[in-house]
PDB file of N, CA and C in Angstrom:
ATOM      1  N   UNK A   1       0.844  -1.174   0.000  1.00  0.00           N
ATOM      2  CA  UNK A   1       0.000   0.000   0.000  1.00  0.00           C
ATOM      3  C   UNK A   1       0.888   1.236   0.000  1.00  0.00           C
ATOM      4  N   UNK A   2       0.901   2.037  -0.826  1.00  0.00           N
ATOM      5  CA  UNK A   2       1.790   3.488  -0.906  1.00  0.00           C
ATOM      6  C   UNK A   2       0.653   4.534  -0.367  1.00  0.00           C
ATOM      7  N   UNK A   3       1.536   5.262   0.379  1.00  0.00           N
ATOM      8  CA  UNK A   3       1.148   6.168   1.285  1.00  0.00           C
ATOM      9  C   UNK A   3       0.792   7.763   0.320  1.00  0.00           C
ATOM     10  N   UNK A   4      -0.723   8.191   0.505  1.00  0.00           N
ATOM     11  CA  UNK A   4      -1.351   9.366  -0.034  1.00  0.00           C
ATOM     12  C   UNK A   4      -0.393  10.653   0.278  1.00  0.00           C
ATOM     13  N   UNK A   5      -0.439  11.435  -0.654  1.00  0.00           N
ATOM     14  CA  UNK A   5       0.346  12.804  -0.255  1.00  0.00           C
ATOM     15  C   UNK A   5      -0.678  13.535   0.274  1.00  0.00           C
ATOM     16  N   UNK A   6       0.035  14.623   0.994  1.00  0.00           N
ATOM     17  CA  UNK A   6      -1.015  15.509   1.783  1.00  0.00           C
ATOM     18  C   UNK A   6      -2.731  15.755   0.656  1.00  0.00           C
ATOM     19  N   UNK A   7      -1.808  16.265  -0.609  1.00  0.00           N
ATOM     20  CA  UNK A   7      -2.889  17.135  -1.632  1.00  0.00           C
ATOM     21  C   UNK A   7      -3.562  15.801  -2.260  1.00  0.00           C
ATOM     22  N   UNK A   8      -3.002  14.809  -2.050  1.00  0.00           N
ATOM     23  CA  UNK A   8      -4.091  13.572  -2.429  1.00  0.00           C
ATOM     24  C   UNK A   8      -4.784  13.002  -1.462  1.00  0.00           C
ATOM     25  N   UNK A   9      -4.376  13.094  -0.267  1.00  0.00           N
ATOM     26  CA  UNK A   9      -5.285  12.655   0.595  1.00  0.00           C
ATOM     27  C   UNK A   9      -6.905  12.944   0.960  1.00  0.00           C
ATOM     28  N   UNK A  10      -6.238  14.955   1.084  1.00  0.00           N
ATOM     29  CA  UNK A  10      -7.147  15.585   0.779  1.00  0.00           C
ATOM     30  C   UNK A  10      -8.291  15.692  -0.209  1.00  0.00           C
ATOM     31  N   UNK A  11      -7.766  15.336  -1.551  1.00  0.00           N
ATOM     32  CA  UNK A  11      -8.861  15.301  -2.682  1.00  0.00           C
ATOM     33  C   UNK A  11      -9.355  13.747  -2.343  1.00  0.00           C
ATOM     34  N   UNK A  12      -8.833  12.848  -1.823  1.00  0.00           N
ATOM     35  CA  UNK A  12      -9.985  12.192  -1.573  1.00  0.00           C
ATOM     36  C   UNK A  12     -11.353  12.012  -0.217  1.00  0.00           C
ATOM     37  N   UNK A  13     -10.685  12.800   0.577  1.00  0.00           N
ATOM     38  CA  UNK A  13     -11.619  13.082   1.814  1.00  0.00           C
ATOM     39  C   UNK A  13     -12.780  14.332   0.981  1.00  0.00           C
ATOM     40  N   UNK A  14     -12.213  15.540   0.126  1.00  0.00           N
ATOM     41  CA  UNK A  14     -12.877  15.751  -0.716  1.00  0.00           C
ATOM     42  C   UNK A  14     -14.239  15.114  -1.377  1.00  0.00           C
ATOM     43  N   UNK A  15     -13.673  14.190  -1.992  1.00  0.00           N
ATOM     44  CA  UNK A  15     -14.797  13.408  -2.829  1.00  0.00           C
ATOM     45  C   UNK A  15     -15.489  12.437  -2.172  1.00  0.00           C
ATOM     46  N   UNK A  16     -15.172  11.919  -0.736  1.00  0.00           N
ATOM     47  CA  UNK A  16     -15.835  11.104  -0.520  1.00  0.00           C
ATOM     48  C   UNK A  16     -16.890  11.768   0.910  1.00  0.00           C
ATOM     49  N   UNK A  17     -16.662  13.136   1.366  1.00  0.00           N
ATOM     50  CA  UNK A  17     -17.428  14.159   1.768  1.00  0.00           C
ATOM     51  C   UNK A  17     -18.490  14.847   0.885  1.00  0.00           C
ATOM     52  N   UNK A  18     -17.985  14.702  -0.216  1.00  0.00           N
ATOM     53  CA  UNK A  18     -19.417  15.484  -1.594  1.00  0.00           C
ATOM     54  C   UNK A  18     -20.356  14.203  -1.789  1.00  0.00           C
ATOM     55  N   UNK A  19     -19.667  13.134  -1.827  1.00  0.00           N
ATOM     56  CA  UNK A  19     -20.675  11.974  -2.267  1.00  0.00           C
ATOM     57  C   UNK A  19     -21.713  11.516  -0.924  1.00  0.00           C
ATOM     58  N   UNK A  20     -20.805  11.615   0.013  1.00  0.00           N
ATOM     59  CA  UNK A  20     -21.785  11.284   1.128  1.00  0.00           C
ATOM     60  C   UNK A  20     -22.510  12.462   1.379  1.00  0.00           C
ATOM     61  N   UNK A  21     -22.837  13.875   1.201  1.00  0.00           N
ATOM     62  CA  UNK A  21     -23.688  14.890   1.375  1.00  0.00           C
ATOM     63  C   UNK A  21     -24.367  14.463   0.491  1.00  0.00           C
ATOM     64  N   UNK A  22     -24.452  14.410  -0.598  1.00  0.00           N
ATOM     65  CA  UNK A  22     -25.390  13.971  -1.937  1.00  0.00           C
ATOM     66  C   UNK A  22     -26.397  12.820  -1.500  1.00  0.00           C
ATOM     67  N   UNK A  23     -25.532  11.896  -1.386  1.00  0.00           N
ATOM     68  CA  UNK A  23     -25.985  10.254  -0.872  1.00  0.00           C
ATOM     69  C   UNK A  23     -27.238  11.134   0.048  1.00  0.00           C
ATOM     70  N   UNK A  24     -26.689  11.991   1.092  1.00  0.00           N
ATOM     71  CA  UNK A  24     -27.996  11.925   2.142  1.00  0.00           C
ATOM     72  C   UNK A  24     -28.600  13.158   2.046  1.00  0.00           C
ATOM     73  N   UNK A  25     -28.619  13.930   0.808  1.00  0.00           N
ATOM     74  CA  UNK A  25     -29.034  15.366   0.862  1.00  0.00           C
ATOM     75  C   UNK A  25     -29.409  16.403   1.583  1.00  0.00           C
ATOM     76  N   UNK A  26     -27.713  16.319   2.271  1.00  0.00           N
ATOM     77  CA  UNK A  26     -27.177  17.590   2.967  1.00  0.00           C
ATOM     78  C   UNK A  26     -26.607  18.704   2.360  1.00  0.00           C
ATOM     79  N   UNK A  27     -27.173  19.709   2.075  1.00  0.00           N
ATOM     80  CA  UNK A  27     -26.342  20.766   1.441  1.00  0.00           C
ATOM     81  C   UNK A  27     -25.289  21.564   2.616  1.00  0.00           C
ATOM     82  N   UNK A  28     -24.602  21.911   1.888  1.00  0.00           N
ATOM     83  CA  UNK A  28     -23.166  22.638   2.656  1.00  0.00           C
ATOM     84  C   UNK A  28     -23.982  23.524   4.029  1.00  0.00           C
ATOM     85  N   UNK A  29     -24.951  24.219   3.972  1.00  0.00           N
ATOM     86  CA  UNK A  29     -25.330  24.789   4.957  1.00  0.00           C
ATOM     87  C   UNK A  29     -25.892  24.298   5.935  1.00  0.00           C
ATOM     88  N   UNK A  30     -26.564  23.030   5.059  1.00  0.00           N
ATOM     89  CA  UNK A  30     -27.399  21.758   6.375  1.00  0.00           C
ATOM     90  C   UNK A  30     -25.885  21.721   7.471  1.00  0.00           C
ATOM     91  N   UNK A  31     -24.862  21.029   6.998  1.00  0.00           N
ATOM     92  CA  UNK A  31     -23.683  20.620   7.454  1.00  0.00           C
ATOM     93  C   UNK A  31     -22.949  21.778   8.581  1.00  0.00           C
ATOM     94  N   UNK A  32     -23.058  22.693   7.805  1.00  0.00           N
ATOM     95  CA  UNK A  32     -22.829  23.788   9.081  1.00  0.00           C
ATOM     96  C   UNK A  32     -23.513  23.635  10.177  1.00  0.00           C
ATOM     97  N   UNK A  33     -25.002  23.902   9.771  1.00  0.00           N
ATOM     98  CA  UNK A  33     -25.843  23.840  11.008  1.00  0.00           C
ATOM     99  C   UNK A  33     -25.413  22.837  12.190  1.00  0.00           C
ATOM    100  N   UNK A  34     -25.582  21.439  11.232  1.00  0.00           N
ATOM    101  CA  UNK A  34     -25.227  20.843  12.577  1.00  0.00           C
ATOM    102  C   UNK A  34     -24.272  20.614  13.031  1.00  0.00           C
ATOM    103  N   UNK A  35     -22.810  20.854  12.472  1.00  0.00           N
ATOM    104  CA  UNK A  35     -21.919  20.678  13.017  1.00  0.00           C
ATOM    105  C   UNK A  35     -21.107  22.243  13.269  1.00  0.00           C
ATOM    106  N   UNK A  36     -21.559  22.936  13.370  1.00  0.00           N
ATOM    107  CA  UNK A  36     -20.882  24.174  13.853  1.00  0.00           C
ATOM    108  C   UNK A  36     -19.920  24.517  13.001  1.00  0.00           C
ATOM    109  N   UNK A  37     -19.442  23.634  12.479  1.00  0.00           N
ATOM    110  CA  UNK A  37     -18.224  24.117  11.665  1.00  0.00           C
ATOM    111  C   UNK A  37     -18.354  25.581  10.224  1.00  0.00           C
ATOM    112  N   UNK A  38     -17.724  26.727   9.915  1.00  0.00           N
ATOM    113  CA  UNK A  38     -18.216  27.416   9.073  1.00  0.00           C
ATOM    114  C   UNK A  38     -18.570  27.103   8.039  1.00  0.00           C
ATOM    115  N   UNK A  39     -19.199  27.407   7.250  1.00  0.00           N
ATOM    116  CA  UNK A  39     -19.340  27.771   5.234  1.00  0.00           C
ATOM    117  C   UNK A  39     -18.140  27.413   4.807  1.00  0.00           C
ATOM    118  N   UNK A  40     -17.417  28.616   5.027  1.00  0.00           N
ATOM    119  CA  UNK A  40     -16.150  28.802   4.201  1.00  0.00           C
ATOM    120  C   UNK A  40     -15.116  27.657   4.544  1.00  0.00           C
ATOM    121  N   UNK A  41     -15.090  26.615   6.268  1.00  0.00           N
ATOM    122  CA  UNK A  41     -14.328  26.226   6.010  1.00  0.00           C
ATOM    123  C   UNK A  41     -14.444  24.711   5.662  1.00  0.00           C
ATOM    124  N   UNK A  42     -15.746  24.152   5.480  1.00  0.00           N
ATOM    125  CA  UNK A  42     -16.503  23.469   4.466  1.00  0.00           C
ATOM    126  C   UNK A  42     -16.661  23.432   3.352  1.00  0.00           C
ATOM    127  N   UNK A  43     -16.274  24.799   2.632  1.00  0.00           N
ATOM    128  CA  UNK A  43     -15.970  25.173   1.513  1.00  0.00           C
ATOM    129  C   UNK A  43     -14.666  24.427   1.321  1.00  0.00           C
ATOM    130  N   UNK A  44     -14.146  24.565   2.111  1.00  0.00           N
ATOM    131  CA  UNK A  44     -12.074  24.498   1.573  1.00  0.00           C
ATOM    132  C   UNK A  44     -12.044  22.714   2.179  1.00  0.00           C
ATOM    133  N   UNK A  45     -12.777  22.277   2.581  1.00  0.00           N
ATOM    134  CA  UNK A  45     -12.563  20.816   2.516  1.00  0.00           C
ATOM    135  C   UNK A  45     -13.102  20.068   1.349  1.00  0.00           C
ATOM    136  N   UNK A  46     -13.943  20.627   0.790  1.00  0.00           N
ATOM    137  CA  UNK A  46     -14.976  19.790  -0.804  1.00  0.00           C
ATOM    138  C   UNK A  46     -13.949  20.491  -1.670  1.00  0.00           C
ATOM    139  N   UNK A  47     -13.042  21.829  -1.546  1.00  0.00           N
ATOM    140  CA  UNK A  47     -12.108  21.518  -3.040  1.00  0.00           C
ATOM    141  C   UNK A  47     -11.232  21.218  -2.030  1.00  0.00           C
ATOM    142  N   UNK A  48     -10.620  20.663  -1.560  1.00  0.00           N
ATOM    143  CA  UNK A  48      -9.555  20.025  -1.044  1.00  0.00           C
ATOM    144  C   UNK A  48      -7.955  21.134  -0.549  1.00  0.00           C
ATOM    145  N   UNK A  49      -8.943  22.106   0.033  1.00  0.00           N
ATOM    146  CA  UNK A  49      -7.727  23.462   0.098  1.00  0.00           C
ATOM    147  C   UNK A  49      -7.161  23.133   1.638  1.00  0.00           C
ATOM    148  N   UNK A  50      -7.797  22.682   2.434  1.00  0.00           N
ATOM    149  CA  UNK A  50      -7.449  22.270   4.200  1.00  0.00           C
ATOM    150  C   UNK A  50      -7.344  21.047   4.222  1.00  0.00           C
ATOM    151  N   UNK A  51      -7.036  20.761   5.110  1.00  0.00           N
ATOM    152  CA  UNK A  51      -7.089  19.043   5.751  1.00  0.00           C
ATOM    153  C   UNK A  51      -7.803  19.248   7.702  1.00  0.00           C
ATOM    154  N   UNK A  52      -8.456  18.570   7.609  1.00  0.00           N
ATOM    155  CA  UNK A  52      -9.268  18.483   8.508  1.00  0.00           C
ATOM    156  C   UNK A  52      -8.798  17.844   9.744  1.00  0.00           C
ATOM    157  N   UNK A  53      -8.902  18.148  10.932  1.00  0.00           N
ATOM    158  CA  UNK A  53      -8.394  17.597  11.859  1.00  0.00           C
ATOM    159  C   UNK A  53      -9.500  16.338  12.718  1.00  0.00           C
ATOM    160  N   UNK A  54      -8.832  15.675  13.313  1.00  0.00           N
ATOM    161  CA  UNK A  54      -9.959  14.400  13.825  1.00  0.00           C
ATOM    162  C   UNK A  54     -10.736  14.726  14.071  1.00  0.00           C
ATOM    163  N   UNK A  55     -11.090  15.665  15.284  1.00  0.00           N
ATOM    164  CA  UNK A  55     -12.141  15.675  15.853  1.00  0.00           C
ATOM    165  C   UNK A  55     -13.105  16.511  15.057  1.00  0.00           C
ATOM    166  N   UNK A  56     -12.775  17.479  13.877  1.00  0.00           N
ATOM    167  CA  UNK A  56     -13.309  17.650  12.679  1.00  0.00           C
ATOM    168  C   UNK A  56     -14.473  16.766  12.122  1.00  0.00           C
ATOM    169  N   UNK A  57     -13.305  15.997  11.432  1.00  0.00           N
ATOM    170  CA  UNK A  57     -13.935  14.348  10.800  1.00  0.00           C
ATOM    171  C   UNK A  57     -14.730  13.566  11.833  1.00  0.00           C
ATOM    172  N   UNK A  58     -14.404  13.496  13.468  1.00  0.00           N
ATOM    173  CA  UNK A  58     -15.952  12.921  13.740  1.00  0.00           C
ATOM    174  C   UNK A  58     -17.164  13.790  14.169  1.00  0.00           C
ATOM    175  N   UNK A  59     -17.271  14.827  14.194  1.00  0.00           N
ATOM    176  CA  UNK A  59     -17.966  16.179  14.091  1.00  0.00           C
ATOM    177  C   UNK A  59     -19.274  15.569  12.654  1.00  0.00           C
ATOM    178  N   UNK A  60     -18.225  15.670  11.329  1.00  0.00           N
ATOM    179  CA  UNK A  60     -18.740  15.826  10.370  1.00  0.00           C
ATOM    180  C   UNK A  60     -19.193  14.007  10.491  1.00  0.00           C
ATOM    181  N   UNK A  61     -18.755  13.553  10.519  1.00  0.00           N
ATOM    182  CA  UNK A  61     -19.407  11.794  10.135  1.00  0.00           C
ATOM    183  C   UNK A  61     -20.515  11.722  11.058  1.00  0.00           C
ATOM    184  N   UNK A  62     -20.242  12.415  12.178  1.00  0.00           N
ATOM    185  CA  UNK A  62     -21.628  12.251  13.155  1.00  0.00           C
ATOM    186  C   UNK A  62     -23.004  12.865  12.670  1.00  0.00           C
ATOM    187  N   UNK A  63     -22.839  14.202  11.829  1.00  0.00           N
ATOM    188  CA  UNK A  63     -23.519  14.595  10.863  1.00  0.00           C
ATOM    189  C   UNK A  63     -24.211  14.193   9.819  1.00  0.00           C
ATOM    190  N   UNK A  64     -23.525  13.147   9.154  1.00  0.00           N
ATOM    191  CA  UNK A  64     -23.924  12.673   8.100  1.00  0.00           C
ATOM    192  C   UNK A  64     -24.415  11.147   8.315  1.00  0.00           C
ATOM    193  N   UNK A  65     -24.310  10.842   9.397  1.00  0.00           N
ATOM    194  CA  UNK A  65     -24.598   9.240  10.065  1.00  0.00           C
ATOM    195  C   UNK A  65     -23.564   8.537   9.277  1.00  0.00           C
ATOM    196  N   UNK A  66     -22.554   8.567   9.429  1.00  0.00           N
ATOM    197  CA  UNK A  66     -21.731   7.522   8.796  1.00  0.00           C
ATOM    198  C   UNK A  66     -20.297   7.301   9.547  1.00  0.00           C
ATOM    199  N   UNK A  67     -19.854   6.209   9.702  1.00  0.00           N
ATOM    200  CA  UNK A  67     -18.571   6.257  10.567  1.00  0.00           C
ATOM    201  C   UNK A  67     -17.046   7.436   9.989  1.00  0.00           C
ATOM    202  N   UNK A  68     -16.399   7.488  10.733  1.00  0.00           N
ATOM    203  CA  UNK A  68     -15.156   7.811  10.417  1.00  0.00           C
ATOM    204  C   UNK A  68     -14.389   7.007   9.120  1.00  0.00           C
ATOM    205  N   UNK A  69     -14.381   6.001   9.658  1.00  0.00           N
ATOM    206  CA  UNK A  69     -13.878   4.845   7.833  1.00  0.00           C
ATOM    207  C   UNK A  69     -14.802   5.194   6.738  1.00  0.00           C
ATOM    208  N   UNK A  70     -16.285   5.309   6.898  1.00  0.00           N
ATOM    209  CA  UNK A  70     -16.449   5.620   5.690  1.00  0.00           C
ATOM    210  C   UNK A  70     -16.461   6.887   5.014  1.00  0.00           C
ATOM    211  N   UNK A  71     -15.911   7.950   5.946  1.00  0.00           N
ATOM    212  CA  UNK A  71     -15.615   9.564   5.690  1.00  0.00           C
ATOM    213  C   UNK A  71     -13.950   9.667   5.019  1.00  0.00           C
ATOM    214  N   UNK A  72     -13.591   8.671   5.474  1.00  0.00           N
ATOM    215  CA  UNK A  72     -11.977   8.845   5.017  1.00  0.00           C
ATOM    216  C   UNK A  72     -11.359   7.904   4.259  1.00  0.00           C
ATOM    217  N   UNK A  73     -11.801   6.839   4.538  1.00  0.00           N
ATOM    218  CA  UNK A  73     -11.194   5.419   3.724  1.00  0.00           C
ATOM    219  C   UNK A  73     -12.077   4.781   2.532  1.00  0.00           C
TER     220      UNK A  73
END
């Protein structure tokens, strides 16, 4: 298994954060709401401009009902 670079890691926490909002039709602002987290910096995780910190990612998976593995892996 070869290890993701930062900017690839990111584009895939990216894509697999847009698909699971879709999957459960959460729009970017639903996602704020419930997880406190801003717009803008929800914005910069779907194009892949930040990297998100853990307690981030279970913030947001708790949001979307889905575990941590399936937010990242």
């Amino acid at each position: 298994m070869t290890k993701l670079t930062e900017q690839e890691s990111r584009k895939q926490f990216a894509g697999r954060l847009d698909s699971l909002m879709k999957d459960r039709g959460i729009s970017r602002q639903e996602l704020t709401n419930r997880t406190g987290i801003s717009a803008m910096t929800i914005s910069r995780y779907l194009n892949a401009k930040h990297t998100a910190q853990i307690d981030i990612v279970v913030k947001i998976a708790k949001a979307l009902s889905c575990t941590v593995d399936e937010l990242v892996n």
